[in-house]
Protein backbone atom coordinates (compact mmCIF):
# COMPACT_ATOMS: atom_id res chain seq x y z
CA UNK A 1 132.46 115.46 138.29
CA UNK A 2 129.68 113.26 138.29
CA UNK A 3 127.13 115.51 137.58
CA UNK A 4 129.06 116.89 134.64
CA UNK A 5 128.84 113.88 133.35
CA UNK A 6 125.37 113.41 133.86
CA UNK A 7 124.05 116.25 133.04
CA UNK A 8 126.38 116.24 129.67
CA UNK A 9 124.93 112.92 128.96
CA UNK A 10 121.55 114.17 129.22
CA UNK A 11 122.36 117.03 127.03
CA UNK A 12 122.79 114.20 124.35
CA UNK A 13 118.75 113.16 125.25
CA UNK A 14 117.93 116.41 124.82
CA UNK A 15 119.25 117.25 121.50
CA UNK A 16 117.97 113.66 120.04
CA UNK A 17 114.24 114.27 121.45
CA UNK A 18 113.64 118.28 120.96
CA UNK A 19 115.40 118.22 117.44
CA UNK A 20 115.79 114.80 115.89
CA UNK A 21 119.15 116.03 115.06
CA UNK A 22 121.58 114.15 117.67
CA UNK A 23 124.04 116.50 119.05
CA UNK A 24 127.15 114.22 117.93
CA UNK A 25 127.33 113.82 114.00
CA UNK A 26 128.77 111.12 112.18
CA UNK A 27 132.01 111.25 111.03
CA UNK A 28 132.97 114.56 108.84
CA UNK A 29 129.64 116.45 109.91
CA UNK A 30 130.33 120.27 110.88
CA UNK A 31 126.62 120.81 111.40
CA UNK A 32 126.11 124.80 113.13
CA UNK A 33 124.83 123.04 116.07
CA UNK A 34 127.54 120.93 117.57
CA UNK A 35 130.23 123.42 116.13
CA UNK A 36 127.42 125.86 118.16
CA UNK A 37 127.50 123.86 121.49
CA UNK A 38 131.36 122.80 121.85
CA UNK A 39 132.27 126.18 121.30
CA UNK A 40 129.39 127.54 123.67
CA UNK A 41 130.41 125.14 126.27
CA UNK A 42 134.02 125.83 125.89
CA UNK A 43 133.85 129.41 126.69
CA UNK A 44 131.13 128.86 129.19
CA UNK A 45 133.77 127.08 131.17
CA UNK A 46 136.80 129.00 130.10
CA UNK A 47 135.13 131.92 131.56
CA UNK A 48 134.01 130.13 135.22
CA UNK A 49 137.92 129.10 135.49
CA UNK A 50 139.26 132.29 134.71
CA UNK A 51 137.49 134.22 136.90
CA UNK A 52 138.06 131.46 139.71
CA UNK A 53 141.91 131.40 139.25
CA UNK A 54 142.18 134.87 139.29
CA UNK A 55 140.25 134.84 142.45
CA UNK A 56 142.83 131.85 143.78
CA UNK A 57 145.64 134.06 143.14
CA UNK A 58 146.61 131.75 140.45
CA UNK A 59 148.76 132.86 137.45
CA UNK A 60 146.75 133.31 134.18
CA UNK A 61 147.72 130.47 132.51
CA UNK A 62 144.25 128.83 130.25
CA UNK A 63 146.41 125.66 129.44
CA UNK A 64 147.08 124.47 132.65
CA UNK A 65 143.50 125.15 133.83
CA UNK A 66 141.72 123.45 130.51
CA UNK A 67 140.52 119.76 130.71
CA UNK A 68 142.73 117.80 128.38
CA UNK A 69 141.22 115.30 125.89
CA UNK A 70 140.44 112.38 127.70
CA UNK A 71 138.51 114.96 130.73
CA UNK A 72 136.49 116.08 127.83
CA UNK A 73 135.75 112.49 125.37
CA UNK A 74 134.41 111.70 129.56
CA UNK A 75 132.58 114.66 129.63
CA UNK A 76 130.65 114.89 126.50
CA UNK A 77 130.25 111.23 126.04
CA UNK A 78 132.20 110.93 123.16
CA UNK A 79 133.95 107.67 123.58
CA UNK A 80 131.95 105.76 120.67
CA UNK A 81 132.94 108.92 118.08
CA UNK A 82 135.58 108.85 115.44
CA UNK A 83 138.97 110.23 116.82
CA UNK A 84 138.95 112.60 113.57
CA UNK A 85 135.88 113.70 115.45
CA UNK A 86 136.72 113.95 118.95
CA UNK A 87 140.07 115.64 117.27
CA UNK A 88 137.64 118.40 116.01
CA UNK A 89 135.77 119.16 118.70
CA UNK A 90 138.67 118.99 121.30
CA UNK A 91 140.10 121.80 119.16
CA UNK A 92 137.11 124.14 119.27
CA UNK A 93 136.37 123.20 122.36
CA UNK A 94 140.08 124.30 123.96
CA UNK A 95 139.66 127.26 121.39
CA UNK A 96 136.70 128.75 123.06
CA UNK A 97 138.34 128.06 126.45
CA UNK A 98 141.31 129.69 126.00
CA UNK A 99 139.28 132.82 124.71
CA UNK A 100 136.83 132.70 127.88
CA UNK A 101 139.81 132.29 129.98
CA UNK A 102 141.68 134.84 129.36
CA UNK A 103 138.69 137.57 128.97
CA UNK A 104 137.47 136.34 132.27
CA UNK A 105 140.66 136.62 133.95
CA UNK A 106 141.48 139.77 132.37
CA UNK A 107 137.82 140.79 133.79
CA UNK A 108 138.76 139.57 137.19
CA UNK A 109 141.79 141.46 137.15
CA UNK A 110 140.46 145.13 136.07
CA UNK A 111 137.23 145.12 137.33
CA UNK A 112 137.13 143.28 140.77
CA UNK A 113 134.03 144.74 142.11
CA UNK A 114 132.50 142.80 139.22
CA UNK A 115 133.77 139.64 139.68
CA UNK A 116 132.46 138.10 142.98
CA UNK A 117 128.46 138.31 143.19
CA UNK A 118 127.57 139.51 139.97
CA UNK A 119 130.01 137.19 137.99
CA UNK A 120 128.76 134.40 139.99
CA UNK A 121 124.95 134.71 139.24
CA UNK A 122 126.01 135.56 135.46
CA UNK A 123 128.08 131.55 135.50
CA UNK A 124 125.43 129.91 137.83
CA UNK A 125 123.01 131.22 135.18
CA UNK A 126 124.79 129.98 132.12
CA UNK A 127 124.97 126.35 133.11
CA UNK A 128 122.21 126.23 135.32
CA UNK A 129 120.25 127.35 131.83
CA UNK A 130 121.28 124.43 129.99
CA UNK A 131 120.62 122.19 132.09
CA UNK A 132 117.14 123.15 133.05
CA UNK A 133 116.53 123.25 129.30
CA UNK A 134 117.72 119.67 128.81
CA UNK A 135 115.82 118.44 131.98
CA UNK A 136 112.74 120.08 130.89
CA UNK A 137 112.63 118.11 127.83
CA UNK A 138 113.30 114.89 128.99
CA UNK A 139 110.75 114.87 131.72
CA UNK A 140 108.19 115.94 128.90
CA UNK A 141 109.11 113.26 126.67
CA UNK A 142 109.38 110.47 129.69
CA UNK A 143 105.61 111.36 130.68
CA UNK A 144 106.27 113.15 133.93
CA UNK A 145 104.66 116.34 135.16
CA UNK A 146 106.46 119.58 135.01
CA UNK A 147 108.14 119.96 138.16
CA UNK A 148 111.72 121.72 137.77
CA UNK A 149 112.95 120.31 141.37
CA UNK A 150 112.76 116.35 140.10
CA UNK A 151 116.41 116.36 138.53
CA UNK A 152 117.56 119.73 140.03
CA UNK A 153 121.10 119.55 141.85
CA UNK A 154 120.95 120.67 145.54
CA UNK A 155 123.42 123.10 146.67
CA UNK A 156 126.58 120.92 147.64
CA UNK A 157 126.28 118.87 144.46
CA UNK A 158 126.83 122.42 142.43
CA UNK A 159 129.42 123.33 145.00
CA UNK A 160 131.13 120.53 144.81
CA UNK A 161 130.56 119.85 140.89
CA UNK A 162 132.10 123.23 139.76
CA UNK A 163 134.77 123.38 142.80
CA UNK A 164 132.91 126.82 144.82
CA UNK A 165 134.51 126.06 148.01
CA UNK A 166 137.92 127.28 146.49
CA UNK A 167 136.37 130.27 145.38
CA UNK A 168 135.45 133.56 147.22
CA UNK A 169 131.74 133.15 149.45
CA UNK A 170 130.23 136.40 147.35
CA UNK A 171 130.83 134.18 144.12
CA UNK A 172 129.69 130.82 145.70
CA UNK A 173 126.95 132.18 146.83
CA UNK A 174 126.27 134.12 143.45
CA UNK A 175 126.74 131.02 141.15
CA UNK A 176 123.83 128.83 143.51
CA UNK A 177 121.52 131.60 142.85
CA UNK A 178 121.85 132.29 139.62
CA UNK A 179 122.41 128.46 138.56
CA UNK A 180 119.00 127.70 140.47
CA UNK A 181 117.11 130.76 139.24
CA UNK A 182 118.05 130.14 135.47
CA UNK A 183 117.81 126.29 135.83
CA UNK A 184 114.12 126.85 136.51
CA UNK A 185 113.27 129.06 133.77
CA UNK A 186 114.73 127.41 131.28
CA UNK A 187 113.53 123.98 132.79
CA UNK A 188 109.66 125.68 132.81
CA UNK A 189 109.77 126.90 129.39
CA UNK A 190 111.33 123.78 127.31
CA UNK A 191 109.04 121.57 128.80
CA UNK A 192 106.03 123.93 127.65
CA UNK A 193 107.80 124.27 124.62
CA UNK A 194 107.96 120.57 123.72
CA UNK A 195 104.41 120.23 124.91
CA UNK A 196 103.19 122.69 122.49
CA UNK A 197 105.76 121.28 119.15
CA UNK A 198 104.58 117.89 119.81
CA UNK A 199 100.33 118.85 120.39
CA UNK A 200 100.72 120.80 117.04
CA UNK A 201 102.33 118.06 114.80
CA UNK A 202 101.33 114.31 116.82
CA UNK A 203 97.22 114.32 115.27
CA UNK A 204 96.60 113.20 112.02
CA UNK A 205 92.80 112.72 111.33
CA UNK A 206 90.93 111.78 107.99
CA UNK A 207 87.36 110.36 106.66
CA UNK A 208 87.80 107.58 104.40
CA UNK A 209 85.05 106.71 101.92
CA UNK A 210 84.28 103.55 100.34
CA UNK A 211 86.94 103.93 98.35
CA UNK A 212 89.44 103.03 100.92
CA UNK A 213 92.39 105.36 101.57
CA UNK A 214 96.29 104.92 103.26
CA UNK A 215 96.19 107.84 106.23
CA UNK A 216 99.82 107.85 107.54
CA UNK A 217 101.59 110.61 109.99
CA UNK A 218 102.83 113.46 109.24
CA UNK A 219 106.44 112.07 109.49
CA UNK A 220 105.68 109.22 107.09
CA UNK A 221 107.04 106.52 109.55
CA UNK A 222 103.20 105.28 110.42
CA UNK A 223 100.69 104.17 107.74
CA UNK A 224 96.84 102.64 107.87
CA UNK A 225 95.81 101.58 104.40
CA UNK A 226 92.47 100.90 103.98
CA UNK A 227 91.12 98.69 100.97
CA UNK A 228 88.06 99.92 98.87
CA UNK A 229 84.89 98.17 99.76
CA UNK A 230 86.46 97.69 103.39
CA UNK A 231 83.76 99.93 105.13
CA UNK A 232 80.25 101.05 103.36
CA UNK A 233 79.94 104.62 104.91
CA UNK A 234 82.35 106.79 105.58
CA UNK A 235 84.73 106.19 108.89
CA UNK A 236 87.10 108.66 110.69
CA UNK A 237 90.65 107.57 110.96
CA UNK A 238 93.02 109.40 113.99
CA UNK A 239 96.36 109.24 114.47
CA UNK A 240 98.12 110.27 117.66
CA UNK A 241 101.77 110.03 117.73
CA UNK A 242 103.34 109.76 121.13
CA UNK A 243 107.17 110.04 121.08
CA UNK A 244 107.52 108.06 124.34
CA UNK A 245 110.21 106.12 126.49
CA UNK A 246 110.04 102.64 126.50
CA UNK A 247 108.90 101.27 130.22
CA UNK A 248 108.82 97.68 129.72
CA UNK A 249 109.99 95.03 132.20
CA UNK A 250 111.49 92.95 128.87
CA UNK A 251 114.98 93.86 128.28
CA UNK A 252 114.86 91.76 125.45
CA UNK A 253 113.16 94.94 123.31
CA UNK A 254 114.67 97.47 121.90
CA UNK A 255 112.05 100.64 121.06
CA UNK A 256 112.37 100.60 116.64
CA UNK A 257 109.61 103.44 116.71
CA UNK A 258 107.38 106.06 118.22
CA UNK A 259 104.02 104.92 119.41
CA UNK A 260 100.84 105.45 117.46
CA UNK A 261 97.62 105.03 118.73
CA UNK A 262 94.32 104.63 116.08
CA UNK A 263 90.90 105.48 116.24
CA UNK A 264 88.00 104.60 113.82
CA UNK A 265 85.15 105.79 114.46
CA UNK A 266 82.47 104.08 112.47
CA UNK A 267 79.03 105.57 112.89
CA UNK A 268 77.03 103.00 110.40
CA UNK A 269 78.73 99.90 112.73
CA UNK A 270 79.06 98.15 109.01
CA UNK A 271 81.91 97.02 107.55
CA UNK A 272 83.08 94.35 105.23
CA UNK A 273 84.98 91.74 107.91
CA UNK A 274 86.48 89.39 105.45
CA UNK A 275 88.64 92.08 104.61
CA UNK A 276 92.05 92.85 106.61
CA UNK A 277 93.59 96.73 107.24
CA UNK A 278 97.64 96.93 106.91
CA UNK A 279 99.54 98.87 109.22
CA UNK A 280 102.99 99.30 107.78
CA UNK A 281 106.44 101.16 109.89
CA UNK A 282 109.70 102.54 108.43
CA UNK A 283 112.05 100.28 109.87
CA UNK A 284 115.50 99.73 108.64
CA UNK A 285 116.84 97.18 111.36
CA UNK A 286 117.04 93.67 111.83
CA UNK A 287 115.30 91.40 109.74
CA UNK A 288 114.30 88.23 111.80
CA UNK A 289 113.83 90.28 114.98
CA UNK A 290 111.67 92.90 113.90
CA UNK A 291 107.91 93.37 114.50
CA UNK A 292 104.61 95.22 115.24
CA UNK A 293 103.24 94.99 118.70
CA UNK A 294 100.14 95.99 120.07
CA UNK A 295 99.64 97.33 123.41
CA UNK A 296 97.51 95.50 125.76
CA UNK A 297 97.02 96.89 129.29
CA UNK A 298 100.99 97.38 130.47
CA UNK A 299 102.05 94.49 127.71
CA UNK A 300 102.97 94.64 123.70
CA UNK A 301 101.76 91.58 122.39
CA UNK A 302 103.19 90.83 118.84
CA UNK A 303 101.13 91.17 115.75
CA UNK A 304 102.42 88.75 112.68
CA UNK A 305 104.83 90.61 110.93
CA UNK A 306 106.59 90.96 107.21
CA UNK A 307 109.62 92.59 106.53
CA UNK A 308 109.84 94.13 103.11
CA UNK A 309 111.22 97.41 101.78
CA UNK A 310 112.02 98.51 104.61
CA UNK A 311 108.65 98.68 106.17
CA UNK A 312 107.15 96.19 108.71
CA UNK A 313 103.31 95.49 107.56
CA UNK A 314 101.28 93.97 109.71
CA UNK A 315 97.45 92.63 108.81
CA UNK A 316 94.78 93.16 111.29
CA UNK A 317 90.94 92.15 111.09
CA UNK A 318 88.60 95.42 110.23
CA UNK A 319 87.16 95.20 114.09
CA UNK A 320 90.42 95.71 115.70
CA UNK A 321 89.75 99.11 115.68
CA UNK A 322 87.45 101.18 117.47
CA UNK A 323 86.58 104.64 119.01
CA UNK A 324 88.42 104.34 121.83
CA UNK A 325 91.70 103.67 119.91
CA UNK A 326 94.69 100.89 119.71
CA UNK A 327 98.19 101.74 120.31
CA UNK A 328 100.72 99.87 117.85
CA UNK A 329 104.31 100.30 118.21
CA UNK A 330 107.70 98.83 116.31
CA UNK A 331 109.92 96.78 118.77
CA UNK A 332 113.29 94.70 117.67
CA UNK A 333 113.17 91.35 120.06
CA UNK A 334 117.10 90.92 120.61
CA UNK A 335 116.34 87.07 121.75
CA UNK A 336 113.65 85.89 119.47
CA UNK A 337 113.86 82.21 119.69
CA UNK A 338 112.46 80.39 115.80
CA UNK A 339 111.34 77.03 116.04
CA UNK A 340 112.45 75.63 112.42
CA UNK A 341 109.40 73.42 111.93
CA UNK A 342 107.03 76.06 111.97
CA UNK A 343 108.59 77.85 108.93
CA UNK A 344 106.43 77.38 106.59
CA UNK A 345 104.29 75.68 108.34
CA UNK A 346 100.22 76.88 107.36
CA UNK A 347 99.89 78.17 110.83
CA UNK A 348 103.56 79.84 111.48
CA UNK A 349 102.09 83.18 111.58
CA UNK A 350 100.23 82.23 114.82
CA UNK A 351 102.96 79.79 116.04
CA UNK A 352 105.58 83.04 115.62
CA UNK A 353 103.05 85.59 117.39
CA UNK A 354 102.65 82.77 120.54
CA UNK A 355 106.32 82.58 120.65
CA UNK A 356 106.73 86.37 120.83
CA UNK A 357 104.45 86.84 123.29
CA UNK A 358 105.59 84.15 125.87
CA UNK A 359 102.89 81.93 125.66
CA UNK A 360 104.72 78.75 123.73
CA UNK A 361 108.44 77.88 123.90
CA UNK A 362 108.51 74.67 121.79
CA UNK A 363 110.91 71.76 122.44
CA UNK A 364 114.79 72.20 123.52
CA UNK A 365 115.21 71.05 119.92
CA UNK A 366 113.95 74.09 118.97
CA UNK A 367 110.61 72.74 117.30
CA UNK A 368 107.72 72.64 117.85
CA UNK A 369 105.84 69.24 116.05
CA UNK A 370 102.76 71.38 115.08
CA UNK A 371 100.91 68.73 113.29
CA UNK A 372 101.06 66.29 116.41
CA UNK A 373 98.40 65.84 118.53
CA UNK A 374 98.63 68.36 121.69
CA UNK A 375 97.22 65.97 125.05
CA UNK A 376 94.88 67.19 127.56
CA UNK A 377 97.60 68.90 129.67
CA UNK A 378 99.34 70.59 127.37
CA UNK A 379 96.12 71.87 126.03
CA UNK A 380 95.36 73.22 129.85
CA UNK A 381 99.09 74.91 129.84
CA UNK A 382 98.33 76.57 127.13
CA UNK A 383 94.42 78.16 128.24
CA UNK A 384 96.16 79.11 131.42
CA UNK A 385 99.14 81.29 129.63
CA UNK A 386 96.35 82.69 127.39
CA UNK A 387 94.12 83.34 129.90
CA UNK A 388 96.17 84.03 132.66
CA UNK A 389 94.92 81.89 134.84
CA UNK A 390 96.30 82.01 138.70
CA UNK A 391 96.89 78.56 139.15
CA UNK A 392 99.60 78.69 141.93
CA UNK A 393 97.23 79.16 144.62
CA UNK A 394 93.69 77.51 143.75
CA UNK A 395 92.98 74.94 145.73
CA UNK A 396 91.18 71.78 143.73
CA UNK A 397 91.08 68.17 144.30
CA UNK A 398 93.86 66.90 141.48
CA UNK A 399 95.75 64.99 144.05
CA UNK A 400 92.31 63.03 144.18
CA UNK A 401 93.14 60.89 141.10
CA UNK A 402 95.42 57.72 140.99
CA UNK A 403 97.90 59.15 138.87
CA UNK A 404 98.23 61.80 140.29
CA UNK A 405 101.75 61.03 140.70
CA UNK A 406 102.46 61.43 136.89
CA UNK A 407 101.23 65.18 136.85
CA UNK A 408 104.51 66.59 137.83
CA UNK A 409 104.95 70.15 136.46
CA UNK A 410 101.03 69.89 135.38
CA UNK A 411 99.88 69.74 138.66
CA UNK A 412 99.00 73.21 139.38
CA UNK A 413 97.15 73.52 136.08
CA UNK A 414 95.08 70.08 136.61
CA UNK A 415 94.26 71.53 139.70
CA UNK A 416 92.65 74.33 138.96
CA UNK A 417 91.30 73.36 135.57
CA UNK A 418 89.06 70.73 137.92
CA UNK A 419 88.58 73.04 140.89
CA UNK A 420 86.81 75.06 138.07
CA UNK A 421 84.90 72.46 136.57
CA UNK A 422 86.46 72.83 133.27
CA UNK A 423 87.34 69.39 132.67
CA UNK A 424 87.09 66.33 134.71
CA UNK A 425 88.79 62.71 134.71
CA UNK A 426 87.48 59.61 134.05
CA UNK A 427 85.56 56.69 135.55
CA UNK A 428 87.87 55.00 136.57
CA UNK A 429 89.31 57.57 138.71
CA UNK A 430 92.33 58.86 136.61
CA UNK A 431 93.18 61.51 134.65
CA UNK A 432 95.54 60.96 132.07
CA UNK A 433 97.11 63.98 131.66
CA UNK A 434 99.49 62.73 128.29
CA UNK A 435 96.11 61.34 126.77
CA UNK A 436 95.39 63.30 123.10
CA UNK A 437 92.57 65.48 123.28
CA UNK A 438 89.58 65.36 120.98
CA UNK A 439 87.85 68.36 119.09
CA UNK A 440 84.47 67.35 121.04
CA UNK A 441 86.58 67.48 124.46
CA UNK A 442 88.23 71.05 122.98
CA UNK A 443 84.94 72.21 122.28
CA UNK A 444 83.24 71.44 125.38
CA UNK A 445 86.32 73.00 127.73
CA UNK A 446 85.69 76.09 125.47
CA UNK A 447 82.24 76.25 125.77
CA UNK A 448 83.00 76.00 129.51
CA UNK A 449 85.93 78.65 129.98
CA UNK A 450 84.15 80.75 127.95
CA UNK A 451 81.00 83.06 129.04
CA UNK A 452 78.65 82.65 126.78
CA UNK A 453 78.58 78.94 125.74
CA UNK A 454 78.71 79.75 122.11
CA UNK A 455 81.71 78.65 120.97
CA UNK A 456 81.82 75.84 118.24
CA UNK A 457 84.76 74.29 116.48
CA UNK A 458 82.78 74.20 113.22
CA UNK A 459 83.64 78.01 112.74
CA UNK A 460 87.35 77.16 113.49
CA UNK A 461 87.41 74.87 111.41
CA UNK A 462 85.94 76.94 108.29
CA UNK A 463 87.73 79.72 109.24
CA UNK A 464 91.00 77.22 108.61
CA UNK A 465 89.70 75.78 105.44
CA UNK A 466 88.79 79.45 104.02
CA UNK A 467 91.64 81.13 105.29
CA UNK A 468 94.65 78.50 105.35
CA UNK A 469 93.68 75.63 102.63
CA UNK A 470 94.06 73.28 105.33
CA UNK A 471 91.02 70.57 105.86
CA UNK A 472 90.32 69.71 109.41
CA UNK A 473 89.83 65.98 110.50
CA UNK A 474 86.94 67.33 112.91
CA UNK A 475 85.39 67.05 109.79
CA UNK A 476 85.94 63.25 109.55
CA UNK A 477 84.79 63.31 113.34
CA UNK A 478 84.64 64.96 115.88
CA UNK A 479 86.13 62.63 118.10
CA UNK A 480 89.26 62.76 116.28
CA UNK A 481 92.36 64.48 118.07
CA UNK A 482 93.60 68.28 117.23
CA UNK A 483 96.83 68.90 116.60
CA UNK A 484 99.31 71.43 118.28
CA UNK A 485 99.17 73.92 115.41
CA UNK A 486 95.22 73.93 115.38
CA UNK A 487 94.97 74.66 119.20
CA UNK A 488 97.52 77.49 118.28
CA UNK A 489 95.36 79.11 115.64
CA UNK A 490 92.11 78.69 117.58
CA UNK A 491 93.21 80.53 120.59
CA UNK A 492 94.99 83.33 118.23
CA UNK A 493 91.78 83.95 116.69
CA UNK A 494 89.74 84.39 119.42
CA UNK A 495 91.72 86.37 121.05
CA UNK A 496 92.53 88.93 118.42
């Protein structure tokens, strides 16, 4: 019985992912296609156990061979439906049954010659047929190649699944063939099927003039709205929608939309970059957990996020898109953790997206003191997570210092921080790890992490005065500390 039930339950796949229509309605729906496929399935198999019992010797009697209820709600995977609807299609179902029964048994009984081999090949066929059709759509949709013989049942599994070894050899032997032989066909041609539906409605390309312009999907679910004045010449925005499964380590995540990846090809190079581009998702679901992500090698890394008319919108600078395209997707994060003193806070959009993505966790109060000062190795920590620094196998000279002894859990990091020549102690042979850390000490560690030695925390700090309303004290001097929520914005900037 277990691959009934499997392959039943990835019927249910099938019908969400090739139709968008899912197989079981809601309560009161008598939609042609799951009246179409109980009654389908319940002659399929009235048939295969009429002929069988006839075969067995067995009086023809349909109720005593038909699964009851509780065989079927197993079956069909209809334990979380309505009993009204379980009711329903428990009735067609055993309707159909009883009418494929009896004509196969009558079959059986005046035509023998026809029931062993042929009769066999002609049931193989009709289940092997459904199943290679739902099979064939799933692997298209999960990203694998074609290749009918991934999920295909091997000969004892359909012998023992549909009981063959009470039946006569010449129909055993007919039902394998014709179960394999239609399995494949059907398997082959859904998965080109869905390969072709999805190539001919996923690409949705436009120019957009000066004028600015909103190019969404074809299904409405994905929008880019460009402001006028945003680019000077014209730019090419495209859209590729791929309806994909979610492969994620995080089981924290639950997939909220298809995944959309956006070119923009900009042949002038020019655009306006004090302007932002919103990307906004249908999303009806949570309200605190919900959010954009953007994929980043095998990672989604959160994108700040408001919730409002049912969309999620999402601001991104103009040069976050390219030619070679960005792929955004909708997630709901089932164990978002909110740190109550960054609400409202002028950097809580860059607190929230740090939080999402792993890199801060706050204190076990559940805050996160943004606007105290953030010491020299917390401000290491947090380069490392951002960075992703290896630190649990460089070998530096931390130990070295005389306090040493105080680094506990910021060992590693100290370690390699100096092994790298990013930062170094002081004269009198310590370190202070807990010591607060100036913007001329931030600023120098950046210019040293960092490639190109251009990085100065004047632009930071204009950035936060332009964009934020908040005044700096670097600009009292320089050797005053930064706070938490400053370090926070920094590295969100620069690495966005």
């Amino acid at each position: 019985m277990k691959i009934i039930y499997r392959f039943l339950s990835i019927l249910l796949v099938f019908m969400v992912l090739c139709s968008n229509v899912m197989i079981y309605a809601a309560e009161g729906d008598s939609s042609t296609g799951a009246t179409d496929y109980a009654t389908s399935l319940g002659r399929t198999l009235g048939e295969i156990y009429g002929a069988r019992d006839f075969q067995k010797g067995e009086a023809n009697k349909w109720s005593k061979a038909v699964p009851d209820r509780k065989e079927v709600t197993a079956m069909f995977d209809l334990e979380d439906q309505s009993s009204s609807y379980v009711r329903t299609f428990y009735s067609l179902f055993r309707s159909e049954f009883e009418e494929g029964y009896k004509d196969a048994y009558d079959k059986a009984m005046f035509e023998p010659d026809q029931t062993t081999l042929d009769q066999g090949v002609s049931d193989g066929g009709s289940i092997g047929s459904l199943l290679g059709q739902t099979n064939g759509v799933k692997d298209y949709y999960a990203g694998y190649d074609i290749n009918f013989k991934r999920d295909l049942p091997s000969e004892k599994e359909i012998r023992d699944t549909y009981k063959l070894s009470n039946d006569y050899d010449e129909y055993e032997e007919g039902f394998i063939v014709g179960f394999i032989t239609a399995y494949e066909e059907s398997y082959n041609d859904a998965y080109r099927a869905a390969n072709i539906q999805q190539a001919s409605t996923t690409v949705t390309s436009e120019f957009v003039t000066i004028a600015g312009a909103a190019v969404g999907t074809q299904d409405g679910r994905f929008t880019v709205n460009i402001e006028p004045g945003t680019f000077y010449h014209d730019v090419n925005v495209i859209i590729t929608t791929y309806i994909d499964a979610y492969k994620n380590q995080n089981k924290n995540f639950i997939k909220a939309s298809d995944s959309y990846n956006v070119k923009l090809i900009n042949s002038s190079g020019i655009a306006d970059e004090s302007k932002t581009i919103e990307l906004t998702f249908e999303y009806y679901g949570d309200k605190i957990g919900g959010g954009i992500y953007r994929q980043q090698g095998s990672r989604w890394m959160y994108i700040p996020t408001t919730i409002k008319d049912n969309l999620l919108v999402a601001e991104i600078s103009v040069n976050s898109l390219g030619s070679t395209g960005t792929t955004f997707s909708a997630f709901l994060d089932k164990d978002i953790k909110i740190l109550r003193d960054a609400r409202g806070h002028w950097a809580s959009d860059e607190i929230e997206a740090y939080v999402r993505r792993g890199i801060i966790s706050g204190y076990a109060d559940n805050t996160f003191k943004p606007d105290n000062n953030i010491s020299r190795a917390e401000f290491l920590t947090l380069l490392s997570r951002v960075y992703n620094w290896n630190t649990s196998w460089f070998g530096g000279s931390a130990a070295s210092f005389k306090d040493a002894g105080t680094f506990g859990s910021y060992l590693n990091v100290i370690n390699y921080a100096t092994g790298q020549k990013y930062i170094y102690g002081y004269d009198d042979g310590t370190f202070k790890p807990g010591n607060p850390i100036s913007y001329t000490e931030v600023e120098t560690i950046m210019n040293r992490v960092l490639p190109n030695w251009s990085f100065r925390w004047a632009n930071t700090a204009n950035n936060m005065l332009y964009e934020k309303k908040v005044r700096s004290d670097s600009f009292d001097g320089m050797n005053n500390k930064i706070t938490r929520a400053e370090v926070v914005y920094m590295l969100y900037k620069m690495t966005n």
